[in-house]
Protein backbone atom coordinates (compact mmCIF):
# COMPACT_ATOMS: atom_id res chain seq x y z
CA UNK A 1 -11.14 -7.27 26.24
CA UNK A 2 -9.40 -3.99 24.20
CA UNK A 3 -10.13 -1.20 26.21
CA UNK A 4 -10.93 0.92 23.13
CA UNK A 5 -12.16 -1.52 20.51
CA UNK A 6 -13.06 -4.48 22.26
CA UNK A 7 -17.13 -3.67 22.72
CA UNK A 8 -17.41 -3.22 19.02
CA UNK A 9 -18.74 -6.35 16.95
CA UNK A 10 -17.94 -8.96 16.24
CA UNK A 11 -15.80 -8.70 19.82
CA UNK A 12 -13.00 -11.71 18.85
CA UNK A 13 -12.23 -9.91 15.93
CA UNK A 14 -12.04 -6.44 17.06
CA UNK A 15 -10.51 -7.74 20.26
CA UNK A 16 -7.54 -9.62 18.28
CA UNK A 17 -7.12 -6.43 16.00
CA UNK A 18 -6.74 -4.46 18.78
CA UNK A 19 -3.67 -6.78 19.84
CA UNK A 20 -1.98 -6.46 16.82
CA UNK A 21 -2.13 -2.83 16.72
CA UNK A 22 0.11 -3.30 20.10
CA UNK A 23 2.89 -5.18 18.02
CA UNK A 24 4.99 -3.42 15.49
CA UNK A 25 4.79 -4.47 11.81
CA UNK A 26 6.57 -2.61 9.23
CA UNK A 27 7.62 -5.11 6.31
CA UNK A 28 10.49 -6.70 6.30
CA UNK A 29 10.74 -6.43 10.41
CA UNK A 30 7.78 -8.32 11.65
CA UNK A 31 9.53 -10.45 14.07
CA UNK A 32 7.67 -8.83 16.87
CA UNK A 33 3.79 -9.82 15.66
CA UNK A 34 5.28 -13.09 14.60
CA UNK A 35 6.42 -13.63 18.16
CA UNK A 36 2.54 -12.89 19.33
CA UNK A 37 1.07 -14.90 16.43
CA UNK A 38 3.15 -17.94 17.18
CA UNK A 39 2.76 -17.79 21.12
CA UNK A 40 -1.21 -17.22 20.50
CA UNK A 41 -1.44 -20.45 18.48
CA UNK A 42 0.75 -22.73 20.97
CA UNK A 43 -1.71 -21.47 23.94
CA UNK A 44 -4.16 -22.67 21.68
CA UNK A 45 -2.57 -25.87 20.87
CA UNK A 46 -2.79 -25.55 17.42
CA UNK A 47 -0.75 -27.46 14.87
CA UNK A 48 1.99 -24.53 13.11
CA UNK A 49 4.01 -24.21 10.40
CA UNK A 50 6.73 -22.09 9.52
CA UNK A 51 8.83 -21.37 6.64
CA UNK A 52 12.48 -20.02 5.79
CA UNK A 53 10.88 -16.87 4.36
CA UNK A 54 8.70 -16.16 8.11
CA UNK A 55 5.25 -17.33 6.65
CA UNK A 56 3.71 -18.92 9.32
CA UNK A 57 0.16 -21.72 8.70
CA UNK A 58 -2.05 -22.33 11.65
CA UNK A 59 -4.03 -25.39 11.32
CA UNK A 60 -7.50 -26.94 12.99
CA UNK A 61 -9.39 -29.96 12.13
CA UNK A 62 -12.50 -30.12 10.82
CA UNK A 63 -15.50 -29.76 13.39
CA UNK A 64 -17.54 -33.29 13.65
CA UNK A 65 -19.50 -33.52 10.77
CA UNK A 66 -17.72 -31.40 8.08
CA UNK A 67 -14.15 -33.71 7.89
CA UNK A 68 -15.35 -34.69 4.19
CA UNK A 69 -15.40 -31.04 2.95
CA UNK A 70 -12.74 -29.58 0.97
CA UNK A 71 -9.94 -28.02 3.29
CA UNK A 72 -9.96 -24.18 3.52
CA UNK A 73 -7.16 -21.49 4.01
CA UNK A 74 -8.23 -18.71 5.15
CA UNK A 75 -4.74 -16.29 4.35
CA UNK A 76 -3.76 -12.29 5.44
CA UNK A 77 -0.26 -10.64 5.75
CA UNK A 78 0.86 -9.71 8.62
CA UNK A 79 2.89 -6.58 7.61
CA UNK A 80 1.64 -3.16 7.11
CA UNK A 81 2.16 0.35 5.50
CA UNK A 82 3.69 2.47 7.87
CA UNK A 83 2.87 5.97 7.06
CA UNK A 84 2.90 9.11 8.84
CA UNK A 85 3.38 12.77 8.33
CA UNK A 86 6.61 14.73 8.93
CA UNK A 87 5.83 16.55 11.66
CA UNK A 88 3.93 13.27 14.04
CA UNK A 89 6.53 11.77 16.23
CA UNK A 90 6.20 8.10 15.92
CA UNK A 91 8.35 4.45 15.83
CA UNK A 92 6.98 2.43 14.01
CA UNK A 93 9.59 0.16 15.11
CA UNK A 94 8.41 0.41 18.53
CA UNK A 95 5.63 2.03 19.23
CA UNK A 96 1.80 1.13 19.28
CA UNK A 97 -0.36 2.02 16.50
CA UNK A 98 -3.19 4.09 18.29
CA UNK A 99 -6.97 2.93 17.42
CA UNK A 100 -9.82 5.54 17.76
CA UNK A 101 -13.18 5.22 16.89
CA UNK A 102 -14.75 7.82 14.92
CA UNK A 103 -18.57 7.65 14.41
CA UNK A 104 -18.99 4.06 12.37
CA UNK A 105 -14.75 4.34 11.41
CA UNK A 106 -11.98 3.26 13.32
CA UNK A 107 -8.54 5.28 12.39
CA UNK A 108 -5.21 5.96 14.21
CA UNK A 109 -4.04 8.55 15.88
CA UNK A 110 -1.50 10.24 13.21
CA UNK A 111 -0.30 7.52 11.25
CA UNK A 112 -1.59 4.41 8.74
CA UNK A 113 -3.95 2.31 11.09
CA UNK A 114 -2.95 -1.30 9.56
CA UNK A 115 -6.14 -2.27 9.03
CA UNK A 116 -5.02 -3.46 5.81
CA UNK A 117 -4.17 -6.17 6.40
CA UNK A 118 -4.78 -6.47 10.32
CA UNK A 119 -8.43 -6.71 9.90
CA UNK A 120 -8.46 -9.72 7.55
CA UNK A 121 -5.70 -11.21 10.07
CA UNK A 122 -7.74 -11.01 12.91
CA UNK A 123 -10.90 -12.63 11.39
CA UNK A 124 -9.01 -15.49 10.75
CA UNK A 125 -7.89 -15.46 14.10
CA UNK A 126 -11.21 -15.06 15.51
CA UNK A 127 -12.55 -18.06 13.17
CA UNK A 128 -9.49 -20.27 14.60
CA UNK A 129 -10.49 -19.35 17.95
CA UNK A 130 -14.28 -19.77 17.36
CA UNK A 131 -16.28 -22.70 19.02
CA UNK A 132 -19.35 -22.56 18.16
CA UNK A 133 -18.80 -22.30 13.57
CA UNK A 134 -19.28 -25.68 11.90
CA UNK A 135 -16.40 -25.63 9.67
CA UNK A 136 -14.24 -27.91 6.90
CA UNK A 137 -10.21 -29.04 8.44
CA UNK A 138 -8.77 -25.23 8.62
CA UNK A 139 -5.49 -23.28 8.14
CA UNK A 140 -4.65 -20.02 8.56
CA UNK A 141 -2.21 -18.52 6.42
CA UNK A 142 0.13 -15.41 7.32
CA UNK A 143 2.51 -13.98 4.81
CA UNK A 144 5.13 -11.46 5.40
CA UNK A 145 6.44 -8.62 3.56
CA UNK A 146 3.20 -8.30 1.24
CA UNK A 147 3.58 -4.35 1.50
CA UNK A 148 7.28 -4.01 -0.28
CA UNK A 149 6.74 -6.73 -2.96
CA UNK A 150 4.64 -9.41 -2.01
CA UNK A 151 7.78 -11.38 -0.97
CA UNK A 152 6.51 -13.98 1.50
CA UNK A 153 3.98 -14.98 -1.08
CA UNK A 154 6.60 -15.26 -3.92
CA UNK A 155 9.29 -17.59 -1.06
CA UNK A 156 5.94 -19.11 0.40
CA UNK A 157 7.26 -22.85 0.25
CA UNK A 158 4.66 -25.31 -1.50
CA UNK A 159 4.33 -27.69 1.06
CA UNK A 160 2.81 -25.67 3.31
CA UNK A 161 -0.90 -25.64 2.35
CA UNK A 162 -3.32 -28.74 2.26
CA UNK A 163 -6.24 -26.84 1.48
CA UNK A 164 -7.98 -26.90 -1.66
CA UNK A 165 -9.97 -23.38 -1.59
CA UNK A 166 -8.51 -20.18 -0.11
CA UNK A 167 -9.97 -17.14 0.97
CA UNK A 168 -8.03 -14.01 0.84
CA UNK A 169 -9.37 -11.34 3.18
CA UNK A 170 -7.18 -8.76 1.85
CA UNK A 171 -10.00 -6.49 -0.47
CA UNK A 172 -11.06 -3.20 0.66
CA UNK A 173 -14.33 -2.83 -0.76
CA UNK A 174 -17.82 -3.99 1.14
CA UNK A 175 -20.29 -6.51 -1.17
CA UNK A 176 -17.87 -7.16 -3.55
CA UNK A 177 -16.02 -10.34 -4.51
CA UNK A 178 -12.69 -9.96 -6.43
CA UNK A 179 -11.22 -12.33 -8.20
CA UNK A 180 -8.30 -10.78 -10.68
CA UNK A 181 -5.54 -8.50 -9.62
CA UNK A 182 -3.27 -6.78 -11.56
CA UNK A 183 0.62 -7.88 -11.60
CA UNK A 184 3.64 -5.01 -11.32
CA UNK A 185 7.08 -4.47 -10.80
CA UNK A 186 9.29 -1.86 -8.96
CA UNK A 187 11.65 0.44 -10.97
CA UNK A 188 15.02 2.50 -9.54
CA UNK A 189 17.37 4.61 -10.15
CA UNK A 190 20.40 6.34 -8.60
CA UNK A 191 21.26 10.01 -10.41
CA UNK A 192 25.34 10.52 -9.21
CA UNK A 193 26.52 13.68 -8.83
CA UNK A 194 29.75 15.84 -7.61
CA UNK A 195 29.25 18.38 -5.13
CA UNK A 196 29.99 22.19 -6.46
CA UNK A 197 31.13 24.83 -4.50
CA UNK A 198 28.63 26.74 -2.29
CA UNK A 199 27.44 29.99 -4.09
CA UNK A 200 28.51 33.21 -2.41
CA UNK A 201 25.60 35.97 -1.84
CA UNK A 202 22.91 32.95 -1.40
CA UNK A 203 20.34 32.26 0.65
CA UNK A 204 19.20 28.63 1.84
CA UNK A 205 15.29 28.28 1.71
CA UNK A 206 13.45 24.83 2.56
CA UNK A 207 10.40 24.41 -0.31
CA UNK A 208 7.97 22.69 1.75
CA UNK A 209 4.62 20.76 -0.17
CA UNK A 210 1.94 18.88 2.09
CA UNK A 211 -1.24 18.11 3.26
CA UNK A 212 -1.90 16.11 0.74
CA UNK A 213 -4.32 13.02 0.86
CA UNK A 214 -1.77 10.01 -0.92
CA UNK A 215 -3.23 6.70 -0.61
CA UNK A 216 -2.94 3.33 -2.61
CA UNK A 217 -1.05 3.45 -5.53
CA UNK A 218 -3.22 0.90 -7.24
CA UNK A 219 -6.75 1.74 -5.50
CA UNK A 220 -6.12 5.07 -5.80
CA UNK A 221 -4.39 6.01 -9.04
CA UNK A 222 -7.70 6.90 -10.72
CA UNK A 223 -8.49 9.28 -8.45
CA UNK A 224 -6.94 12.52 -9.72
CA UNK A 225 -4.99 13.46 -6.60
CA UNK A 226 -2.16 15.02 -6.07
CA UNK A 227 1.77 13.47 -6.82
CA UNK A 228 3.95 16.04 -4.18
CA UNK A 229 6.71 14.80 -6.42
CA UNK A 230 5.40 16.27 -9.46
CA UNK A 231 4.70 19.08 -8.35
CA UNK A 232 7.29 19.63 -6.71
CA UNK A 233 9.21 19.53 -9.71
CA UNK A 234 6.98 21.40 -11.36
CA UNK A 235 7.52 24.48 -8.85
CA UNK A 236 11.61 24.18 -8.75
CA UNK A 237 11.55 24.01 -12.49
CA UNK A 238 9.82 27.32 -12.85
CA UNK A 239 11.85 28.63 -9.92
CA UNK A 240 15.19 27.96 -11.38
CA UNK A 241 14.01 29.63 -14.82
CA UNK A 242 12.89 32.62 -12.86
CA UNK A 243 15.54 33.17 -10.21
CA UNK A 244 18.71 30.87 -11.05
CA UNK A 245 17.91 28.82 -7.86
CA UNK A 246 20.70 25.92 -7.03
CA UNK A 247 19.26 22.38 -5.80
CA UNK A 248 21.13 21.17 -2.29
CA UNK A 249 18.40 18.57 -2.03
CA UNK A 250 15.06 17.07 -2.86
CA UNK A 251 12.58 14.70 -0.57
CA UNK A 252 9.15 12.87 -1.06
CA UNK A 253 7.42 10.14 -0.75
CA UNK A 254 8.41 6.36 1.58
CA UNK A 255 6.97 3.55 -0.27
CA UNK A 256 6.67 2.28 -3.93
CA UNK A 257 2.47 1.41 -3.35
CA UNK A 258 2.04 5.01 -1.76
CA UNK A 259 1.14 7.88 -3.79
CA UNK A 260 3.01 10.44 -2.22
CA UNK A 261 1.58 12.84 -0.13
CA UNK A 262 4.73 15.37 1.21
CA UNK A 263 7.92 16.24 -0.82
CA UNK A 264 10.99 19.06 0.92
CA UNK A 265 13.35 20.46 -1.14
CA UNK A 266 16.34 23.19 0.03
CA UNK A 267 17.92 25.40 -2.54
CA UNK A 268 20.29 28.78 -2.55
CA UNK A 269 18.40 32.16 -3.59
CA UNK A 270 20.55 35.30 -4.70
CA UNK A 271 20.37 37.59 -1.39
CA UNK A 272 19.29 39.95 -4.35
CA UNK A 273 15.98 37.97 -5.06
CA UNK A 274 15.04 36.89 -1.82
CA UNK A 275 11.95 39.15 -1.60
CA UNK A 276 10.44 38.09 -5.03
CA UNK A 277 11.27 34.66 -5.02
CA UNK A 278 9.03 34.55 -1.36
CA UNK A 279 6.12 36.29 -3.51
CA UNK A 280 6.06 33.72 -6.76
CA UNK A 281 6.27 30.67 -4.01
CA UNK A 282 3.07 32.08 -2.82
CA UNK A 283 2.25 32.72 -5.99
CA UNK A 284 2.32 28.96 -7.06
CA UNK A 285 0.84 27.75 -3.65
CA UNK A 286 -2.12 30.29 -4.92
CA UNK A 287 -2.29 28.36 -8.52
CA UNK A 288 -1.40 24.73 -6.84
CA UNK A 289 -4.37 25.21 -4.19
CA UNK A 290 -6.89 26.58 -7.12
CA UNK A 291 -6.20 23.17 -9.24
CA UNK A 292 -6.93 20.96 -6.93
CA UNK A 293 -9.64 22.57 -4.57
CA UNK A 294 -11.73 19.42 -4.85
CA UNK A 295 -9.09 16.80 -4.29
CA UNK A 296 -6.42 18.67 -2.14
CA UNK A 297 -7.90 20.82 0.05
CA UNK A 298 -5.11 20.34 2.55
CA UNK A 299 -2.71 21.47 0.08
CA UNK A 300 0.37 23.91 1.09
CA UNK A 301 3.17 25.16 -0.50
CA UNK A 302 5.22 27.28 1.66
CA UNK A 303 9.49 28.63 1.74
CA UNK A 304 11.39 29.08 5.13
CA UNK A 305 15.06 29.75 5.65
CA UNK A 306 17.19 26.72 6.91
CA UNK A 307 20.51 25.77 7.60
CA UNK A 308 23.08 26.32 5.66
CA UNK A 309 23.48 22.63 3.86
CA UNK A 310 26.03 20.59 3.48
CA UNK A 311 26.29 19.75 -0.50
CA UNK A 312 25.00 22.11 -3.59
CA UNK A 313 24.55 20.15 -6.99
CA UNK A 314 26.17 21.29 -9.89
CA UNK A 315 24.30 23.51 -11.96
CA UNK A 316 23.91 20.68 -15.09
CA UNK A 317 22.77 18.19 -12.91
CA UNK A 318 20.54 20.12 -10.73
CA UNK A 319 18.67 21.07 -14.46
CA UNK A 320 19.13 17.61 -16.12
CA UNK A 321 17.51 16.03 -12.63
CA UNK A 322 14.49 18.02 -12.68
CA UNK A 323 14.48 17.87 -16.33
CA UNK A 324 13.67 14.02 -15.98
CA UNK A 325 11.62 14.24 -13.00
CA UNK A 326 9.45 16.78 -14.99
CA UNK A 327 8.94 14.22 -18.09
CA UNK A 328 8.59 11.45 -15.54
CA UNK A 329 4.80 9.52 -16.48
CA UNK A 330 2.53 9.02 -13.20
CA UNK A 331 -0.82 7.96 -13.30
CA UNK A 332 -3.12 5.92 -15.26
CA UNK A 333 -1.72 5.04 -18.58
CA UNK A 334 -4.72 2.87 -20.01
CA UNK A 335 -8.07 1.98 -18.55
CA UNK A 336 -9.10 -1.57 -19.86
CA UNK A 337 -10.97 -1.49 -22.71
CA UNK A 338 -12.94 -4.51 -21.49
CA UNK A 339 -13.85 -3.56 -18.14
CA UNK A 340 -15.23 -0.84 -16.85
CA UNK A 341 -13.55 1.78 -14.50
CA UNK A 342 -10.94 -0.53 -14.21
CA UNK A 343 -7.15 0.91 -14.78
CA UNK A 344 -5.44 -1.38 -16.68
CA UNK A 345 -1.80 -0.58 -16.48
CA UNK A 346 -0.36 2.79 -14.57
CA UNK A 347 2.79 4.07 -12.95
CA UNK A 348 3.69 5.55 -9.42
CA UNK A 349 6.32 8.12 -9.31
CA UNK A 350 6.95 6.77 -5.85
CA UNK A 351 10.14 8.09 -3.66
CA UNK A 352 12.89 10.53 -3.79
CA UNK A 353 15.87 10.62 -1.59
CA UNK A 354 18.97 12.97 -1.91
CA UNK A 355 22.16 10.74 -0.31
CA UNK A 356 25.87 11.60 -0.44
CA UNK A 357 26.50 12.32 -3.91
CA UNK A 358 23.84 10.49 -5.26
CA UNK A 359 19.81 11.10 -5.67
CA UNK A 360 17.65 7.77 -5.07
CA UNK A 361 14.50 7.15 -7.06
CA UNK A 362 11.88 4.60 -6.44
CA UNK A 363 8.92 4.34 -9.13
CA UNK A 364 6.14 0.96 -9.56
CA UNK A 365 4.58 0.08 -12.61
CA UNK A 366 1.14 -1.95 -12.61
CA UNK A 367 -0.56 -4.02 -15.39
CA UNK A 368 -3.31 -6.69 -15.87
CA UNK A 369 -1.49 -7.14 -18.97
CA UNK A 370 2.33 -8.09 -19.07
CA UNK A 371 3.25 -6.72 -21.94
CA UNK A 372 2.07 -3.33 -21.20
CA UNK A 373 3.85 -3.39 -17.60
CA UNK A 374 6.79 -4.18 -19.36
CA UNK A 375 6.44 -1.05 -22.02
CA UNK A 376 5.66 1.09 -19.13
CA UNK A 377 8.59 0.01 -16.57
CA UNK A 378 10.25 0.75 -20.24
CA UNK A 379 9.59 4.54 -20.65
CA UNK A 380 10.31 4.92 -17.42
CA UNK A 381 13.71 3.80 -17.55
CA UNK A 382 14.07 5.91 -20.65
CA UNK A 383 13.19 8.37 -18.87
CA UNK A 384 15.42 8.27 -16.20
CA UNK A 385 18.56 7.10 -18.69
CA UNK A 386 17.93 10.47 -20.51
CA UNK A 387 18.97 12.23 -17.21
CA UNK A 388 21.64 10.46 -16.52
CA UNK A 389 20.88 7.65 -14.32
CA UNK A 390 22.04 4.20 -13.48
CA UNK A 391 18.17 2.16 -13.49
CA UNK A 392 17.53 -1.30 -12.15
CA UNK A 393 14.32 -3.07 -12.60
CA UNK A 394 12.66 -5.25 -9.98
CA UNK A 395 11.58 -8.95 -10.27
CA UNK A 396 8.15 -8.14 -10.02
CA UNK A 397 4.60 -10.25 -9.68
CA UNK A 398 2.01 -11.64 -12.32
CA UNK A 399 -1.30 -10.88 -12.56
CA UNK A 400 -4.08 -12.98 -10.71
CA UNK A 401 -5.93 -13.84 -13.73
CA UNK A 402 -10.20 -13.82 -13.43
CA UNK A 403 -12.18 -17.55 -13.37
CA UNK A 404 -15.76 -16.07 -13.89
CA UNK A 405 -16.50 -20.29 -13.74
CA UNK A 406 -14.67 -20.41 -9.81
CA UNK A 407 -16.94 -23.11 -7.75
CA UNK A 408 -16.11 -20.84 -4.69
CA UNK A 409 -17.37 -17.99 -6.11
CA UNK A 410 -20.37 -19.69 -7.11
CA UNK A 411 -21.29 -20.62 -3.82
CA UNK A 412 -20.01 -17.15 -2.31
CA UNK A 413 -22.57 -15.26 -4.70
CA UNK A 414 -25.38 -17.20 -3.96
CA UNK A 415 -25.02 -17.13 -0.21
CA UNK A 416 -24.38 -12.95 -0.60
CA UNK A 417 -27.80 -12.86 -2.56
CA UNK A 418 -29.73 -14.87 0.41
CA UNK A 419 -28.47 -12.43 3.32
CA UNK A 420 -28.47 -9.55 1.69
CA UNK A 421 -31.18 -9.62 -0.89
CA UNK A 422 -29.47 -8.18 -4.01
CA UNK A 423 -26.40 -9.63 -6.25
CA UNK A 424 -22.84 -8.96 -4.72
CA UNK A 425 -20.56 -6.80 -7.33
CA UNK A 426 -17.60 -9.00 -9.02
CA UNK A 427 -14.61 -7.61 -10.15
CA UNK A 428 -10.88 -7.57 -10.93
CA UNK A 429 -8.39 -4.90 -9.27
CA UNK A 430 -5.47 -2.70 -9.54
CA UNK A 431 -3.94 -3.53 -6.45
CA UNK A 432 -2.18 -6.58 -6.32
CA UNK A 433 -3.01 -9.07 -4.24
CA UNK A 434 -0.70 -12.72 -3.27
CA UNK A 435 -3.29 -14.38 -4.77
CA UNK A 436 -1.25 -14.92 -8.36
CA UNK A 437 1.89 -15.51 -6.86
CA UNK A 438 0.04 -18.70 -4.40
CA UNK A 439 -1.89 -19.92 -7.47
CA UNK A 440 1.49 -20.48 -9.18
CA UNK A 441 2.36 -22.64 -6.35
CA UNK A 442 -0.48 -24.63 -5.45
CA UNK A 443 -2.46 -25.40 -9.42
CA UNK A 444 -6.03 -25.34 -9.03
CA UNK A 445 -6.88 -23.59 -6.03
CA UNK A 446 -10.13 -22.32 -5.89
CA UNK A 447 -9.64 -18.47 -4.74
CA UNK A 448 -11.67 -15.23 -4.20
CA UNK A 449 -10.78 -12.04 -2.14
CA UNK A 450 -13.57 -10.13 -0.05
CA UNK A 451 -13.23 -7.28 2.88
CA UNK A 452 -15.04 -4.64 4.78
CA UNK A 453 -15.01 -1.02 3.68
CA UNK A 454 -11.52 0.85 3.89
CA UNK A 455 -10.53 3.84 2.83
CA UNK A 456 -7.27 6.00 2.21
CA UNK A 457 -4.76 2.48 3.12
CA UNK A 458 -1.01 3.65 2.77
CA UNK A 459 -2.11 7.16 4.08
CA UNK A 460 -2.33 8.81 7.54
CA UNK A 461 -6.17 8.97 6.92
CA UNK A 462 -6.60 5.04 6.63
CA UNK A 463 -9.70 3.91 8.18
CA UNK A 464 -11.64 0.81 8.40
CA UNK A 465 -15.63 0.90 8.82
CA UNK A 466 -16.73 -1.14 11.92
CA UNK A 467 -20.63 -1.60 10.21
CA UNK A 468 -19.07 -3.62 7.12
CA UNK A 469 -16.81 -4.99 9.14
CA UNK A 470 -19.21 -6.90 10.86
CA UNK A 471 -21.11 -8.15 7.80
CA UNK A 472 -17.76 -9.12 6.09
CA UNK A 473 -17.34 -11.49 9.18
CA UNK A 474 -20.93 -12.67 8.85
CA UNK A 475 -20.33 -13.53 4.98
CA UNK A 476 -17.38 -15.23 5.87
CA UNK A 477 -19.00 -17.46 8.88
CA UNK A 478 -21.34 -18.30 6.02
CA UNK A 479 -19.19 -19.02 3.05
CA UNK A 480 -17.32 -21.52 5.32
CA UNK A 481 -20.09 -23.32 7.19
CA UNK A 482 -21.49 -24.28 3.47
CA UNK A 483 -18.12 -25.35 2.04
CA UNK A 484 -18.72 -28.04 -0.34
CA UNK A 485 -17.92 -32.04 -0.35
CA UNK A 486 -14.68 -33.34 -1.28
């Protein structure tokens, strides 16, 4: 039994998520829970599969009575978002994500919790595991890499899956059945740049922004909060007008989903200015911290000497960089005009990394409608051409596109009315989901996406809500004890 989770219900599935947290998971290096999933499913004699991309399928037969019912997949990713702030010590290449329950929440200890997805992973374990749920012949499937670009969905090999419906247990919002996600594609640039010669009589100050909340780049987007990128920019932009200030360097943001929550910059102040430049940055954290009250109250904007750094842009490139970062589109672009509250297509000014002569930039567009991802990953590029850089668009993902007529879903609402008394909410989403990318390879699949309540995923301040989590878990028991006939 987890010694912090494991008295929380349902036990097998808090029990199993506790596990996971014990096994590192960032995408792209997942080798380690992979190792665990694999040894948990030979000590349980199940049948496995596993592809070239690291996918892995768990399979069960039917229990007696339920062989003619249409085969199931029950599917997760087994990568997460690993997010912390700058000042928490923590590998996530090695060390433990750290559980904590707080009131009816369980969050981690100064970093993303995983919950997304390690909470739909672990139901399916516990259902696998289970003895005593009637249930159709089984699989579980586990994707890698969903986090970075959904790439052990798009490599998932088609023979893998026999089943006919699946059940993705990657949503994030209790009572509410999703079946449409939006499709997106990644968008970068590298700015290069020759070094100039250090300016005498100058200062080096590190522009610090955080305490910002972040979160899902698609979830989120809507939200009105804070882009440290932006406004970062925003504050060098007026600094350099003000004071002449030269640009060594500029940070913010890890991952293309993430809104980003921190961003560093270090620049050169005339000895001459010092004093006034140290008044107008408290100045702007004044203005900053007044805009967003409601959404930001962590905000803080704040200017300490540092070291003396190693490279100083040139003055035209320092102005031409910020000059595109400052036109730069984030946000929602277009909220669907046939569907309410939902965002239609948006961008995520995502990452910024100064390297050795060059500046990297990371950006993701989303769409429900491919022609307006496309115009957006357009401007974007424009955007960045018109300051100089060298852009490269990603492959990208299609949309998950709705079946208000889905037999699963059907049955799903129906059952949802009978526990709970009242109609479940059904919707399309922002985020994406592997959903579209498996329903290209396997034509006809019945599909529909449910979850317990989480908040803030991709942030710090990700939690997942142990009441919902619970009634999730009974939903799902439900939905696949009344699987229909072949």
């Amino acid at each position: 039994m987890g010694k912090i989770l494991g008295h929380l219900e349902p036990k097998a599935v808090w029990n199993y998520f506790e596990e996971i947290c014990q096994h590192p998971r960032p995408s792209k290096k997942e080798e380690k829970v992979a190792a665990y999933l694999m040894n948990w499913a030979k000590e349980n004699k199940f049948e496995t599969k596993r592809d070239k991309a690291g996918n892995i399928v768990v399979r069960k037969p039917a229990t007696r009575g339920m062989e003619n019912r249409k085969p199931i997949a029950i599917q997760g990713h087994i990568d997460m978002v690993c997010e912390k702030n700058a000042d928490v010590k923590f590998d996530f290449d090695k060390d433990p994500i750290q559980p904590w329950i707080d009131g009816d929440w369980v969050k981690a200890k100064g970093t993303t919790l995983g919950a997304d997805n390690g909470i739909g992973v672990s139901m399916g374990m516990a259902l696998m595991t289970s003895t005593d749920i009637a249930h159709p012949p089984l699989e579980l499937l586990l994707t890698v890499d969903e986090e970075t670009g959904l790439t052990g969905a798009i490599q998932l090999g088609k023979g893998m899956l026999n089943a006919q419906i699946l059940i993705n247990l990657d949503s994030e919002e209790d009572g509410t059945f999703t079946i449409g996600c939006a499709g997106g594609q990644n968008t970068s640039a590298i700015f290069k740049y020759k070094k100039d010669k250090y300016p005498s009589n100058t200062i080096p100050y590190e522009i610090a922004l955080k305490g910002m909340r972040g979160g899902h780049s698609g979830i989120e987007i809507h939200d009105g909060r804070a882009n440290s990128l932006k406004l970062m920019t925003r504050v060098l932009m007026n600094l350099t007008e003000m004071f002449d200030i030269r640009l060594s360097s500029i940070y913010g943001g890890n991952k293309h989903n993430a809104i980003p929550r921190e961003a560093f910059a270090t620049v050169l102040v005339s000895g001459a200015k010092e004093k006034t430049f140290l008044k107008e940055v408290k100045k702007f954290d004044k203005i900053l911290k007044e805009e967003y009250q409601s959404k930001e109250p962590g905000l803080n904007l704040s200017a300490k000497k540092t070291q003396k750094p190693v490279q100083v842009m040139t003055k035209g490139f320092h102005q031409s960089l910020l000059k595109s970062f400052y036109a730069m589109p984030h946000g929602v672009i277009r909220m669907s005009p046939d569907m309410k509250d939902l965002v239609q297509t948006s961008t995520n000014f995502a990452v910024v990394e100064t390297r050795d002569k060059e500046v990297y930039v990371l950006t993701s567009q989303r769409s429900s409608v491919a022609s307006e991802s496309i115009d957006i990953a357009a401007m974007v590029k424009h955007v960045l051409e018109l300051g100089g850089a060298k852009v490269t668009h990603g492959d990208g993902y299609p949309a998950w596109q709705p079946n208000i007529n889905s037999p699963i879903l059907k049955e799903a609402t129906a059952i949802y009315k009978r526990m709970y008394g009242h109609d479940a909410v059904v919707q399309a989403i922002h985020a994406g989901l592997e959903t579209g990318l498996i329903a290209e390879k396997y034509l006809g699949m019945d599909m529909l996406s449910f979850g317990p309540n989480l908040k803030d995923v991709h942030s710090p301040a990700e939690m997942v809500q142990i009441s919902t989590t619970k009634k999730c878990w009974d939903l799902l028991v439900e939905i696949v004890k009344n699987i229909p006939a072949k």
